[in-house]
Protein backbone atom coordinates (compact mmCIF):
# COMPACT_ATOMS: atom_id res chain seq x y z
CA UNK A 1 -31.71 -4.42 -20.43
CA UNK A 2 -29.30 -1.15 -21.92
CA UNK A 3 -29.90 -0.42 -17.74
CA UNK A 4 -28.83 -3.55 -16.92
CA UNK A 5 -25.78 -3.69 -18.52
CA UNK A 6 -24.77 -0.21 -17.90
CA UNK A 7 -24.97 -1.00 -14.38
CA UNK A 8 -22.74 -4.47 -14.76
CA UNK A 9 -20.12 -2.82 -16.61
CA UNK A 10 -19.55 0.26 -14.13
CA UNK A 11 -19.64 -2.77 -11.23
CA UNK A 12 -16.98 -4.27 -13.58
CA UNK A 13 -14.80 -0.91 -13.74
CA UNK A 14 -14.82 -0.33 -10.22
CA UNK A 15 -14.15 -3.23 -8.79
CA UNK A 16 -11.53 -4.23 -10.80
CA UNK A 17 -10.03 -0.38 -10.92
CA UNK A 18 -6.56 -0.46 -10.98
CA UNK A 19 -4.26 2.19 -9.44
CA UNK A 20 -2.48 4.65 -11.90
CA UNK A 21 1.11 3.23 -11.26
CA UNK A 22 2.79 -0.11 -10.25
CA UNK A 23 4.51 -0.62 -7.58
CA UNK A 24 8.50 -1.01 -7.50
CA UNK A 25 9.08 -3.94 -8.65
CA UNK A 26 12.50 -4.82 -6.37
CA UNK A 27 10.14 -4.80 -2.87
CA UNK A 28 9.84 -8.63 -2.86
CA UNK A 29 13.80 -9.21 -3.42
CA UNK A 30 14.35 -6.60 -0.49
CA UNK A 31 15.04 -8.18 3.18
CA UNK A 32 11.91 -7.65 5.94
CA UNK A 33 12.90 -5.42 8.56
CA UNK A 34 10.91 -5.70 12.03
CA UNK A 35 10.83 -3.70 14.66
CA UNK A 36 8.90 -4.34 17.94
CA UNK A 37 8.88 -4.22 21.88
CA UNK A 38 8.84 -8.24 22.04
CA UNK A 39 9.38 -11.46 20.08
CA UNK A 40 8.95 -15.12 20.70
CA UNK A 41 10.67 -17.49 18.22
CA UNK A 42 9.60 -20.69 17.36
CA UNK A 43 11.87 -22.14 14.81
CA UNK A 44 10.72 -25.84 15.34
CA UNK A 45 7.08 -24.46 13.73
CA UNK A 46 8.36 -21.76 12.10
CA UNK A 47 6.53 -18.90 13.29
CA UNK A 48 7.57 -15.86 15.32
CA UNK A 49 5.54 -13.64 17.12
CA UNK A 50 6.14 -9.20 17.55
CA UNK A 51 4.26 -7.99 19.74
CA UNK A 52 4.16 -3.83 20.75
CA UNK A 53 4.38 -1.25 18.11
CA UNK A 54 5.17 -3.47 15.14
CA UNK A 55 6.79 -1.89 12.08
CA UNK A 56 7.39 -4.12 9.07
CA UNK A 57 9.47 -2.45 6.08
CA UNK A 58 10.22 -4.35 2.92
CA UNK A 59 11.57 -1.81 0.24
CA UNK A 60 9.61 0.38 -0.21
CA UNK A 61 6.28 -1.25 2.06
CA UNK A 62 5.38 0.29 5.23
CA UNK A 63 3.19 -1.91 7.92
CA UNK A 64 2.66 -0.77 11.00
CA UNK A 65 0.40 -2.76 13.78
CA UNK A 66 0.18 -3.95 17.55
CA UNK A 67 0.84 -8.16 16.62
CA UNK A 68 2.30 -9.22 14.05
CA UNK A 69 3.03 -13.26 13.02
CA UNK A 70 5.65 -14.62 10.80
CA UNK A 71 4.49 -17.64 8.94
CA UNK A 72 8.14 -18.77 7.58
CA UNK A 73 9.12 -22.33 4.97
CA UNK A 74 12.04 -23.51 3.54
CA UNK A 75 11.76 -20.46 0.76
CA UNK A 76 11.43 -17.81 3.20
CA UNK A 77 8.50 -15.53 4.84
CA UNK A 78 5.05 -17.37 3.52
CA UNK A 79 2.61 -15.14 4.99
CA UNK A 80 2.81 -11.94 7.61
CA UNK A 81 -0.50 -11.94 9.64
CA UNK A 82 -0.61 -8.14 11.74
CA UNK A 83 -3.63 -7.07 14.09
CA UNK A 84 -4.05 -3.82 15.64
CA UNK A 85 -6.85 -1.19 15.74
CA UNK A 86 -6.18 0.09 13.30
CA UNK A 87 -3.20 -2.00 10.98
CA UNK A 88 -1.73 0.15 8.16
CA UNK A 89 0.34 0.13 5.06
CA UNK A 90 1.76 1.85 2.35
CA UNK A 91 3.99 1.47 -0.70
CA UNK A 92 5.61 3.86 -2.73
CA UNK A 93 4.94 3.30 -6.50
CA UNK A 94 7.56 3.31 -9.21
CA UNK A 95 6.72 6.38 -11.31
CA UNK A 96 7.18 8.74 -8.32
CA UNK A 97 3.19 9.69 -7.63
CA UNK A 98 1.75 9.51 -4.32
CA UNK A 99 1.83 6.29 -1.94
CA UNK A 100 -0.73 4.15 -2.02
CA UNK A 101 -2.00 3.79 1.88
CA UNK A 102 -4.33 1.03 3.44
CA UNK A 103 -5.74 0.06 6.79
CA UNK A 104 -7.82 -2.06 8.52
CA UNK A 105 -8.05 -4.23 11.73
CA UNK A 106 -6.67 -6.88 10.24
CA UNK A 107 -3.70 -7.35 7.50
CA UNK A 108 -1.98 -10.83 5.85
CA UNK A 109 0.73 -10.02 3.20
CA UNK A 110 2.14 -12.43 1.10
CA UNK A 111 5.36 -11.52 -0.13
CA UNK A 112 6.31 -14.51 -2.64
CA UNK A 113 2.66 -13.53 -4.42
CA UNK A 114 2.41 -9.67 -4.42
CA UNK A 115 -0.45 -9.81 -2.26
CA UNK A 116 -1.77 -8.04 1.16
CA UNK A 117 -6.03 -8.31 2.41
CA UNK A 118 -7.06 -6.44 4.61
CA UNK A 119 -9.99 -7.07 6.92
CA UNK A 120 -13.00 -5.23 9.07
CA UNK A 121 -13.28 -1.66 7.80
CA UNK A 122 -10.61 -1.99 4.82
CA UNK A 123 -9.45 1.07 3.25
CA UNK A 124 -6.97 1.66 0.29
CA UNK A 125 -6.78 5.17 -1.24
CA UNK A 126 -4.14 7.04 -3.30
CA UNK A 127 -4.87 10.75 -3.32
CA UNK A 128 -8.18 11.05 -2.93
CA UNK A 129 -9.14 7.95 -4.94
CA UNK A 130 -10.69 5.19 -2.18
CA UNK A 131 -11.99 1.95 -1.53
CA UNK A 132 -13.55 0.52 1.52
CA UNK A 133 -15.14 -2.54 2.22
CA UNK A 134 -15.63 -5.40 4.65
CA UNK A 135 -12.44 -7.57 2.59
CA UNK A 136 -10.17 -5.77 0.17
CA UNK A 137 -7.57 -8.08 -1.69
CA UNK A 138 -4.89 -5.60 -3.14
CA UNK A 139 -2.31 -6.87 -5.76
CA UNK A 140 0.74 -4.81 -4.37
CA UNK A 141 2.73 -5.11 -8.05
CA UNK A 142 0.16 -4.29 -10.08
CA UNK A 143 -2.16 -2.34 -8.10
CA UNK A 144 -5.22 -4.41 -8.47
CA UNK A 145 -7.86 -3.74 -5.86
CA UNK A 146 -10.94 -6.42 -5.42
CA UNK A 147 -13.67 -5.32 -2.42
CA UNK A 148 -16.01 -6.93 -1.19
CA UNK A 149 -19.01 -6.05 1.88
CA UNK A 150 -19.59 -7.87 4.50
CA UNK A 151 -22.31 -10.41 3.55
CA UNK A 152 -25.84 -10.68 4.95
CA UNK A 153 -28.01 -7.69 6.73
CA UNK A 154 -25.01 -5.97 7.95
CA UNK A 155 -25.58 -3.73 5.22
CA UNK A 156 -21.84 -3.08 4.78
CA UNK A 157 -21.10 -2.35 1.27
CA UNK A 158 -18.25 -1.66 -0.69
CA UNK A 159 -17.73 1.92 -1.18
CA UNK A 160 -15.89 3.41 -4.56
CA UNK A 161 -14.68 7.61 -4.72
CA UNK A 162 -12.65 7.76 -7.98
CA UNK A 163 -11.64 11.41 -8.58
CA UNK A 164 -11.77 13.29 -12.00
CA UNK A 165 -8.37 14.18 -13.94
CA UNK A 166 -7.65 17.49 -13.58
């Protein structure tokens, strides 16, 4: 039983393991910059399409990816869906430490709620501090991370390094 809940309380810590610093706090009042080799506009159902070396910078987040769709409503940007092989990001964090980095083959960032997944081999490390996983939901203003595996006989776990203080 001592076993048992030795083992549920480490599962606790590292899945719920938050970064050492938040994020800065102005990136979701900061206008989205795109840059890309194509776009197709469609303001009737509010979506636009980049297509070609897609960099997305909001303050002080960096996404970079091959498509990227803008999901937009009457209060702005909803959701930004990017593809690539691989997509990245990374966001500097307040207190000046090292950027926090992530990747995967698939990336949705909500602005309005702090949030970005990231999908098929996920990745989010700062330093040498890593997590991997099938799904990782990542709280970009408080530096929350949540992984998951991929479900089934896959065998794809979620994978936790956490380095000792020096």
């Amino acid at each position: 039983m001592k076993h048992h809940a030795r083992i549920l309380s480490l599962f606790a810590v590292l899945l719920f393991y938050p970064f050492t610093a938040f994020a800065l706090s102005t990136d979701r009042d900061k206008p989205i910059n795109i840059e890309a080799d194509h776009v197709d506009i469609n303001k009737q159902k509010g979506t636009s399409v980049y297509k070609g070396k897609v960099i997305i910078v909001q303050g002080s987040i960096h996404i970079e990816g091959d498509v990227a769709t803008l999901h937009r409503n009457d209060k702005g940007v909803e959701k930004i869906i990017v593809t690539g092989n691989p997509t990245t990001f990374r966001q500097s964090p307040e207190s000046g430490q090292e950027d926090i980095h992530g990747k995967g083959k698939r990336l949705e960032y909500y602005s309005s709620q702090d949030r970005l997944h990231l999908y098929e081999n996920a990745i989010v490390w700062q330093h040498q501090d890593t997590f991997t996983g099938d799904h990782i939901d990542y709280d970009t203003n408080q530096h929350i991370v949540r992984a998951s595996g991929k479900p089934g006989d896959s065998g794809q776990r979620v994978h936790v390094t956490i380095q000792p203080k020096n």
